[in-house]
C-alpha atoms as a PDB file:
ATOM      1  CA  UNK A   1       0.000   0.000   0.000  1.00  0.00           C
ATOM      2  CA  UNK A   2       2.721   2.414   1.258  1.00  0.00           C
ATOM      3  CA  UNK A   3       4.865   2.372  -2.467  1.00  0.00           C
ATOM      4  CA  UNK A   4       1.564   2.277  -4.569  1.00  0.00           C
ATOM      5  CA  UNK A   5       1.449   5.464  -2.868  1.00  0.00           C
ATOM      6  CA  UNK A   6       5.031   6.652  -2.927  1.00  0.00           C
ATOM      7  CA  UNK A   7       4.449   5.589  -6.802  1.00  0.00           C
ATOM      8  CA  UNK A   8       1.347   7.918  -7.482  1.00  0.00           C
ATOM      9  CA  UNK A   9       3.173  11.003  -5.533  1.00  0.00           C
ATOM     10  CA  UNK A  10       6.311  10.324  -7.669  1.00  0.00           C
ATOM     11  CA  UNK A  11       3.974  10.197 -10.856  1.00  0.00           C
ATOM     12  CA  UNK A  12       2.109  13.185 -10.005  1.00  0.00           C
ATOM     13  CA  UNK A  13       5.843  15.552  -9.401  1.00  0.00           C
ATOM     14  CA  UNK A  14       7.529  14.127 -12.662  1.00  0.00           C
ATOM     15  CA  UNK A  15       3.775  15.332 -14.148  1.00  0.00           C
ATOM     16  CA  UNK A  16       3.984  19.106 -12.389  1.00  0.00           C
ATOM     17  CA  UNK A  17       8.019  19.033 -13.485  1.00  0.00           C
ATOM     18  CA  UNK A  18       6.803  18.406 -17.078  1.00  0.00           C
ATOM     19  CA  UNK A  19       3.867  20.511 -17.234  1.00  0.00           C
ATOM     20  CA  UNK A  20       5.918  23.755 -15.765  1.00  0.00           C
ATOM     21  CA  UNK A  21       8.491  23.623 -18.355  1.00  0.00           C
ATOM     22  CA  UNK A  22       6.011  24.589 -21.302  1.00  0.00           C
ATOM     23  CA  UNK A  23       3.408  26.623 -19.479  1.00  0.00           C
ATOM     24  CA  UNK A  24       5.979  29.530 -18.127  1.00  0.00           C
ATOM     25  CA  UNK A  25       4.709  32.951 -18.776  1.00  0.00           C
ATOM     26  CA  UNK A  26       6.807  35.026 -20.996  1.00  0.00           C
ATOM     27  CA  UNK A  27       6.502  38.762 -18.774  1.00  0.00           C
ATOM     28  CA  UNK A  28       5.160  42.304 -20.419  1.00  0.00           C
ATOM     29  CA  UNK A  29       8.511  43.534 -19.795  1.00  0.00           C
ATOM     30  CA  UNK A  30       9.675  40.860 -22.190  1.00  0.00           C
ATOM     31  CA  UNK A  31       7.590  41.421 -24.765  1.00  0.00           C
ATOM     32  CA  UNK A  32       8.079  45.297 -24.899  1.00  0.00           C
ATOM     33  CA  UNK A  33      11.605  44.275 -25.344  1.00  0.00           C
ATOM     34  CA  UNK A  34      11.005  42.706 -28.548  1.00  0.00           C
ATOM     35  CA  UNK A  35       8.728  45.464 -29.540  1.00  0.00           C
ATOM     36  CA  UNK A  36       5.087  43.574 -28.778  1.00  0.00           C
ATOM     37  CA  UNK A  37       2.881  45.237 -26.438  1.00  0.00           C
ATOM     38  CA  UNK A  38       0.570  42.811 -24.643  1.00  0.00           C
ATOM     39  CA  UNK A  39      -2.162  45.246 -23.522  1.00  0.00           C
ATOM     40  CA  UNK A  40      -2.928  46.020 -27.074  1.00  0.00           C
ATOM     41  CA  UNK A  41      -1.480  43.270 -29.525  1.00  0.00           C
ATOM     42  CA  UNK A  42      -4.166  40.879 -30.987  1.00  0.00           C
ATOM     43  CA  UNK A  43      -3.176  37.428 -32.067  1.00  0.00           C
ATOM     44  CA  UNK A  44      -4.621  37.540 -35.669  1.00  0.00           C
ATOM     45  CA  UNK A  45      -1.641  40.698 -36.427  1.00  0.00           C
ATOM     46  CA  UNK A  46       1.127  37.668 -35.470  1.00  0.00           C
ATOM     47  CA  UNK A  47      -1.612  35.375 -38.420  1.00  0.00           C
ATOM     48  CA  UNK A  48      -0.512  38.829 -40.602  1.00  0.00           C
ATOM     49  CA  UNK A  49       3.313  38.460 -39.806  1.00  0.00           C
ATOM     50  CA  UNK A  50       3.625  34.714 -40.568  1.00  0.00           C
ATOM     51  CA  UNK A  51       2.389  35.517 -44.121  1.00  0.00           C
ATOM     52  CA  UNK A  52       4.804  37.778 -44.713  1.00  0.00           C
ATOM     53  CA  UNK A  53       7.770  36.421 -47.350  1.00  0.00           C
ATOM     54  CA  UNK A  54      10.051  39.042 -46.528  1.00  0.00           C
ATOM     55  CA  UNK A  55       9.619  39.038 -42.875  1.00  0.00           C
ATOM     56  CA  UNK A  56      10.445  35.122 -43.141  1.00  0.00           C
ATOM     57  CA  UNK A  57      13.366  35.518 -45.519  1.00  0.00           C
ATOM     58  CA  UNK A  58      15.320  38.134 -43.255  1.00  0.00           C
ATOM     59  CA  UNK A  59      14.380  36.251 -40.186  1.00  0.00           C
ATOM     60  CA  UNK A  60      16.042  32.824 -42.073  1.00  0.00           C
ATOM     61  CA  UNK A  61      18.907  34.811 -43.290  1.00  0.00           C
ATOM     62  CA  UNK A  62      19.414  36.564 -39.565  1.00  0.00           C
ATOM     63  CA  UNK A  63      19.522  33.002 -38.360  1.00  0.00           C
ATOM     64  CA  UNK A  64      21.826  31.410 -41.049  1.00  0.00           C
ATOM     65  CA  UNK A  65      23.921  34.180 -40.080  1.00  0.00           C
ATOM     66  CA  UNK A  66      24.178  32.826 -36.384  1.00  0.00           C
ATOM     67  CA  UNK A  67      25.737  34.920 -33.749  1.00  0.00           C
ATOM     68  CA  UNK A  68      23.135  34.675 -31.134  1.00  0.00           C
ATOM     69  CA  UNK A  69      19.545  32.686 -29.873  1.00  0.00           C
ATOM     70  CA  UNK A  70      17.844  31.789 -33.099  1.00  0.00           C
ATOM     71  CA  UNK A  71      14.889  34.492 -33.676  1.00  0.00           C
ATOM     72  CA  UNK A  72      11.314  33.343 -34.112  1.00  0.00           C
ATOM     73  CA  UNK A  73       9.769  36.550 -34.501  1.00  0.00           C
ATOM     74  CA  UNK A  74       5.798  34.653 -35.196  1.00  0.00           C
ATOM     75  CA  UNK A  75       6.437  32.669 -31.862  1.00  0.00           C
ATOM     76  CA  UNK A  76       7.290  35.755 -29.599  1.00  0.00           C
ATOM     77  CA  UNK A  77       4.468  37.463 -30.796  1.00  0.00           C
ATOM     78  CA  UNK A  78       1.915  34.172 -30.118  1.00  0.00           C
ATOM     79  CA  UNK A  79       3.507  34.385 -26.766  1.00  0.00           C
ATOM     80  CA  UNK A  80       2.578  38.408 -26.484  1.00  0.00           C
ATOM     81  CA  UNK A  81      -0.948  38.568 -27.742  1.00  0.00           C
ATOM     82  CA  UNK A  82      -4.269  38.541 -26.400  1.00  0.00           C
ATOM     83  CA  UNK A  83      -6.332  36.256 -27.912  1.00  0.00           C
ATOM     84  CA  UNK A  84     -10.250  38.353 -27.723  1.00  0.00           C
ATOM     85  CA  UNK A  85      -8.541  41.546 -29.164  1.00  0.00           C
ATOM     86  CA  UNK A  86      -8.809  41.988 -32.838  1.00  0.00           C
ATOM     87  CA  UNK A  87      -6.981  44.282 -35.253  1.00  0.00           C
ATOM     88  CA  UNK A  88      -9.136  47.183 -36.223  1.00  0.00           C
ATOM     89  CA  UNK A  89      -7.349  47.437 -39.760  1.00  0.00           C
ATOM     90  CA  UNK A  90      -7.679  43.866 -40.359  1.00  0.00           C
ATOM     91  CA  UNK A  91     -11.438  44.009 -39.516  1.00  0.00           C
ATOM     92  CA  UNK A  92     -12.868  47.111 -39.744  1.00  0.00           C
ATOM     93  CA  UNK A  93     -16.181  46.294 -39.568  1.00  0.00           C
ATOM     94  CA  UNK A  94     -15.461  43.055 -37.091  1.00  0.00           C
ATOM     95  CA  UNK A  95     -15.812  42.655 -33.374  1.00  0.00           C
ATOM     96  CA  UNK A  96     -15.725  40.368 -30.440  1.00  0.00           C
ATOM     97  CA  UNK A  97     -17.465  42.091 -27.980  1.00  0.00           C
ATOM     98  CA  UNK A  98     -20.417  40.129 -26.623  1.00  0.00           C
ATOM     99  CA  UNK A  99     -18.997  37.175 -28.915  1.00  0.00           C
ATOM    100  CA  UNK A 100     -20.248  34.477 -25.612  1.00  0.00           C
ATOM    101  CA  UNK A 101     -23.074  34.497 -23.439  1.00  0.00           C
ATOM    102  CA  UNK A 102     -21.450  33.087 -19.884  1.00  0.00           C
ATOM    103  CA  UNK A 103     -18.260  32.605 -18.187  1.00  0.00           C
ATOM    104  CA  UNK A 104     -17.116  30.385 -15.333  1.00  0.00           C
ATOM    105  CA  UNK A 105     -13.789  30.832 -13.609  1.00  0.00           C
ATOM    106  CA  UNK A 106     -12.399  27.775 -11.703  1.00  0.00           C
ATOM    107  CA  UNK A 107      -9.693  27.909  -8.924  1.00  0.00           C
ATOM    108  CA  UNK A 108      -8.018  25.586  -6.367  1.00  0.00           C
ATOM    109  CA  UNK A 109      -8.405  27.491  -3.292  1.00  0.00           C
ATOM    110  CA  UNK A 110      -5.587  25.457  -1.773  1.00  0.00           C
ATOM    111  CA  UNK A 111      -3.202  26.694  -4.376  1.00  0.00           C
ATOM    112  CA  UNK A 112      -4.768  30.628  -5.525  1.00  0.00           C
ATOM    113  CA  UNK A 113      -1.763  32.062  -2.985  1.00  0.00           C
ATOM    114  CA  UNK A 114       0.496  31.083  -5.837  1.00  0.00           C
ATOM    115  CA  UNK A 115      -1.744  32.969  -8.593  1.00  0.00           C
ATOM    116  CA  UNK A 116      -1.890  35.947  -6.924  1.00  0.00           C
ATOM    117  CA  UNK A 117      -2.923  38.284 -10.113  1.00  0.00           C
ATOM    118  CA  UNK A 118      -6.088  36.080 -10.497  1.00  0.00           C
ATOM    119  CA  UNK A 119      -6.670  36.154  -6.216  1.00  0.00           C
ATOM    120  CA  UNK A 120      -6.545  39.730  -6.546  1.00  0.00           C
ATOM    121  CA  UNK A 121      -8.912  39.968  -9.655  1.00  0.00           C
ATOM    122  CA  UNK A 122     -11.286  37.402  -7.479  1.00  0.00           C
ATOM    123  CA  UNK A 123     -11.248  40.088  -4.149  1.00  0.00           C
ATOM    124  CA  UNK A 124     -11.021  43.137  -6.210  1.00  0.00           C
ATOM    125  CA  UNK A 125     -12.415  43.705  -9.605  1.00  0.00           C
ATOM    126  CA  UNK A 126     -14.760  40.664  -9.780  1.00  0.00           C
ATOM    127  CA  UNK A 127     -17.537  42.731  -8.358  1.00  0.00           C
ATOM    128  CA  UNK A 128     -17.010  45.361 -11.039  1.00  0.00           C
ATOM    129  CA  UNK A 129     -17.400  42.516 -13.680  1.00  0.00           C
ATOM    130  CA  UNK A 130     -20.056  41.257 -12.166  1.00  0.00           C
ATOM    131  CA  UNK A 131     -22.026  44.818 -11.948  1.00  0.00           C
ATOM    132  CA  UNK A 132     -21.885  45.280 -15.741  1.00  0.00           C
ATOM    133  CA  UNK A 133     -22.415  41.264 -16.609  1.00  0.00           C
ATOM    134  CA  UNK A 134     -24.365  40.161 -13.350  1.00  0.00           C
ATOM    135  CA  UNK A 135     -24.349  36.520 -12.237  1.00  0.00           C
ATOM    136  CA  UNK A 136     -26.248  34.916 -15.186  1.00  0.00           C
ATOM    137  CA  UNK A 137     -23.251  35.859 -16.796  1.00  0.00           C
ATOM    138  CA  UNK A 138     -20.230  35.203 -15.013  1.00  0.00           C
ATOM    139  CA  UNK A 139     -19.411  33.058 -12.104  1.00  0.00           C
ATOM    140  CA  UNK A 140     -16.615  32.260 -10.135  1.00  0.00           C
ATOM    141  CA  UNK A 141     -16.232  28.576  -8.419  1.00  0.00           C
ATOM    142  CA  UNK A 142     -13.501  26.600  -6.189  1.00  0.00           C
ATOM    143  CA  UNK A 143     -12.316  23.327  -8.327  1.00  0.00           C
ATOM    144  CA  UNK A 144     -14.159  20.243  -6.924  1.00  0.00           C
ATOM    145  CA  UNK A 145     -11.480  17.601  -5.766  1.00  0.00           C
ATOM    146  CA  UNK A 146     -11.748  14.192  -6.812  1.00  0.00           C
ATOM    147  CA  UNK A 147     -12.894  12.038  -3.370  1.00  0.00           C
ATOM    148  CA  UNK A 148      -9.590   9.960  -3.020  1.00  0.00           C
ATOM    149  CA  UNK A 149      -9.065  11.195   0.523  1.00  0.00           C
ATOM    150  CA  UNK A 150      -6.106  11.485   2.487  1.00  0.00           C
ATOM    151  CA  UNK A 151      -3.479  10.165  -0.715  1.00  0.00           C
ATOM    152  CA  UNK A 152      -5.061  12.860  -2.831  1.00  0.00           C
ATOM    153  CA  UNK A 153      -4.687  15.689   0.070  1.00  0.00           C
ATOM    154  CA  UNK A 154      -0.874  14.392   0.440  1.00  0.00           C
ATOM    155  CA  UNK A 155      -0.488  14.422  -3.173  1.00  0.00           C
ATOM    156  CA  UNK A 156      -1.892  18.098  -3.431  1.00  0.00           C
ATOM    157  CA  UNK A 157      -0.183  18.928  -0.054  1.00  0.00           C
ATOM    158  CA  UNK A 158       3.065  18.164  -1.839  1.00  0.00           C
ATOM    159  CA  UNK A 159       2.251  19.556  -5.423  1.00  0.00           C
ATOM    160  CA  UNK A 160       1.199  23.234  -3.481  1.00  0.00           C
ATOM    161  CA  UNK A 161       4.738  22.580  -1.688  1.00  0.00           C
ATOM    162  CA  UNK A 162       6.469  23.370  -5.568  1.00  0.00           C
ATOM    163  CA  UNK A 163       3.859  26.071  -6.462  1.00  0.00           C
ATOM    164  CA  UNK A 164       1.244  23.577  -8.197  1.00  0.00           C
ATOM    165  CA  UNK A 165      -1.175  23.376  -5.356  1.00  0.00           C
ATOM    166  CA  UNK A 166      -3.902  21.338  -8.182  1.00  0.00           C
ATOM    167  CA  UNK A 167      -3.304  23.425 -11.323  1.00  0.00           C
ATOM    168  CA  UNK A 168      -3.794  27.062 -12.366  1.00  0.00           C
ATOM    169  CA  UNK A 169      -7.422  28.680 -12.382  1.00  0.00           C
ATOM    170  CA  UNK A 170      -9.329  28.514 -15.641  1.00  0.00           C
ATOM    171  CA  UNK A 171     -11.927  30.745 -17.361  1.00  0.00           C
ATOM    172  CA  UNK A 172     -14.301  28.448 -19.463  1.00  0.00           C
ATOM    173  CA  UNK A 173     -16.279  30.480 -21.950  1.00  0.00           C
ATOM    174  CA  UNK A 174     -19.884  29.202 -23.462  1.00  0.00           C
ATOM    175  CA  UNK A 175     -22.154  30.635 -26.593  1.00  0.00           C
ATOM    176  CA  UNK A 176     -25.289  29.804 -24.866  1.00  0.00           C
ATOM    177  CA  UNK A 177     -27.252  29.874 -21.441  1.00  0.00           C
ATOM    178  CA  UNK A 178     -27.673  26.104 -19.728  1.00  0.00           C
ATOM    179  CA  UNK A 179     -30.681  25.818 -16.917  1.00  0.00           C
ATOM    180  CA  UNK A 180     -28.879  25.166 -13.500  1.00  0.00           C
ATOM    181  CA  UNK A 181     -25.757  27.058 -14.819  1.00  0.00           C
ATOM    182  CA  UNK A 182     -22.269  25.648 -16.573  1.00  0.00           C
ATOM    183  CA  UNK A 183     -19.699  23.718 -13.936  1.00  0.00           C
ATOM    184  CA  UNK A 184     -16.859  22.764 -14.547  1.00  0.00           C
ATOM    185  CA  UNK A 185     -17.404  19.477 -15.393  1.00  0.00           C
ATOM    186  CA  UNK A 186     -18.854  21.123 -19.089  1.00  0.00           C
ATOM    187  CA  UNK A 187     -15.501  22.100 -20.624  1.00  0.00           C
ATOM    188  CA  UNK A 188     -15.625  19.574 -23.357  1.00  0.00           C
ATOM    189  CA  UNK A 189     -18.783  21.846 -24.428  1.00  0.00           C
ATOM    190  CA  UNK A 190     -17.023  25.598 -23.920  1.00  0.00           C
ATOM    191  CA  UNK A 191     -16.257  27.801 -26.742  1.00  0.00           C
ATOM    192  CA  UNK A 192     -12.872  28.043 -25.371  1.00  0.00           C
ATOM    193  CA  UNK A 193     -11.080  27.348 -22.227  1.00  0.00           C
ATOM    194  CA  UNK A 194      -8.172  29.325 -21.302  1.00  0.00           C
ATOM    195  CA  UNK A 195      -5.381  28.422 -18.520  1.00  0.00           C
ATOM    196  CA  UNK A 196      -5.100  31.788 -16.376  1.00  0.00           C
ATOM    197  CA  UNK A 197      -0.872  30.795 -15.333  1.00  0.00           C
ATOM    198  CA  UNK A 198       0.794  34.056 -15.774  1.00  0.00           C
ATOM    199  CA  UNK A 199      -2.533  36.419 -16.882  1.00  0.00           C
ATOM    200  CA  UNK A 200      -2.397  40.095 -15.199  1.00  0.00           C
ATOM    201  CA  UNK A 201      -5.920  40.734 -13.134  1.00  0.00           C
ATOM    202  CA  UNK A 202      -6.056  43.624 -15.998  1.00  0.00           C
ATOM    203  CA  UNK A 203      -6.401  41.592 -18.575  1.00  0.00           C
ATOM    204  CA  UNK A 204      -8.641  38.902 -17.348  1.00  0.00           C
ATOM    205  CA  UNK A 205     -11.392  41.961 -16.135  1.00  0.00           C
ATOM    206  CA  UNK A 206     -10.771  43.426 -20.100  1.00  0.00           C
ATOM    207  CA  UNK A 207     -11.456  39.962 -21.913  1.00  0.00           C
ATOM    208  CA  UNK A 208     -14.441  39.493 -19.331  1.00  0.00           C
ATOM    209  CA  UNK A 209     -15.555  42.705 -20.171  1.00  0.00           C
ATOM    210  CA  UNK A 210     -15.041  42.297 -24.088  1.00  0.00           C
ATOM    211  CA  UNK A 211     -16.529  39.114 -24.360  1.00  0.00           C
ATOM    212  CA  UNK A 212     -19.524  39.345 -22.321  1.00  0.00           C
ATOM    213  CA  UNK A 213     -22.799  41.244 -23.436  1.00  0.00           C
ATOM    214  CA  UNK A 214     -23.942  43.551 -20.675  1.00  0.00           C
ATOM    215  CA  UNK A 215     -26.703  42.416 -18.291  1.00  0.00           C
END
């Protein structure tokens, strides 16, 4: 009993060590350094730069050329973007605003301490959200943990011990109403689910804002 449980703790660290290597978020101060400004730089401008010949030939020939990291200019800006703005030159006559009908954030209240941005959007600006959207629209719940008692609190005990705590929060967005409300068990039927690691409070309160109609 004692190393099927020493075997699922070991399972679930080489699973956190894995997972944090490709979900680090790249900082604003970052991204102004390579010229992108996250607070304003929609995701279908990097679609523009990846069709771009020359951009692709001088970034190729910068590379072949070596003398530093190789430059993936498309990649940077996919890691800089925001995903609900959209380019007013590239659709003039386009917009996202009211483009879903409810949101549900999730969180792991054992581990929010280690998402601070999103705690502080939670104590501070949800109420604003919630004044323009009201509750039909938005919600915020805790996570439901599986029922595998005490080996599932050691396992999370541990996991919050290296900044895991049971995963980052998540704002699950849906095109239509359900009776009862969405949980969080209904992801397989959201328009899009997005993992909040790394978001700025800002920028969660200006996608709620964007992508909600008004109540």
């Amino acid at each position: 009993m004692m190393r099927s449980i020493e075997n699922m703790i070991l399972a679930f660290m080489l699973a956190f060590c894995q997972h944090a290597q490709f979900t680090t978020a790249v900082s604003e101060e970052w991204c102004l350094e390579r010229g992108f400004d996250p607070s304003n730089l929609s995701c279908d401008t990097c679609s523009l730069l990846e069709e771009s010949a020359t951009l692709q030939s001088l970034q190729q020939k910068a590379n072949a050329d070596g003398g530093g990291e190789p430059i993936d200019i498309v990649a940077e800006c996919r890691s800089c973007c925001q995903a609900h703005k959209e380019n007013p030159i590239l659709h003039p006559g386009g917009s996202l605003r009211g483009k879903y009908r409810y949101a549900l954030l999730t969180y792991n209240e054992n581990s929010l301490d280690h998402y601070g941005e999103i705690k502080d959007f939670i104590e501070r600006d949800m109420g604003d959200v919630l004044s323009f959207k009201g509750e039909h629209r938005f919600q915020a719940a805790k996570a439901r943990s599986p029922d595998a008692g005490g080996q599932y609190d050691m396992m999370m005990g541990m996991m919050g011990m290296m900044g895991g705590g049971g995963g980052p929060p998540k704002l699950m967005f849906f095109e239509k109403q359900k009776r009862g409300g969405w949980t969080e068990e209904d992801a397989d039927e959201a328009g899009e689910v997005i993992n909040l690691r790394g978001w700025k409070r800002e920028d969660v309160k200006d996608m709620l804002m964007t992508l909600l109609p008004n109540s």
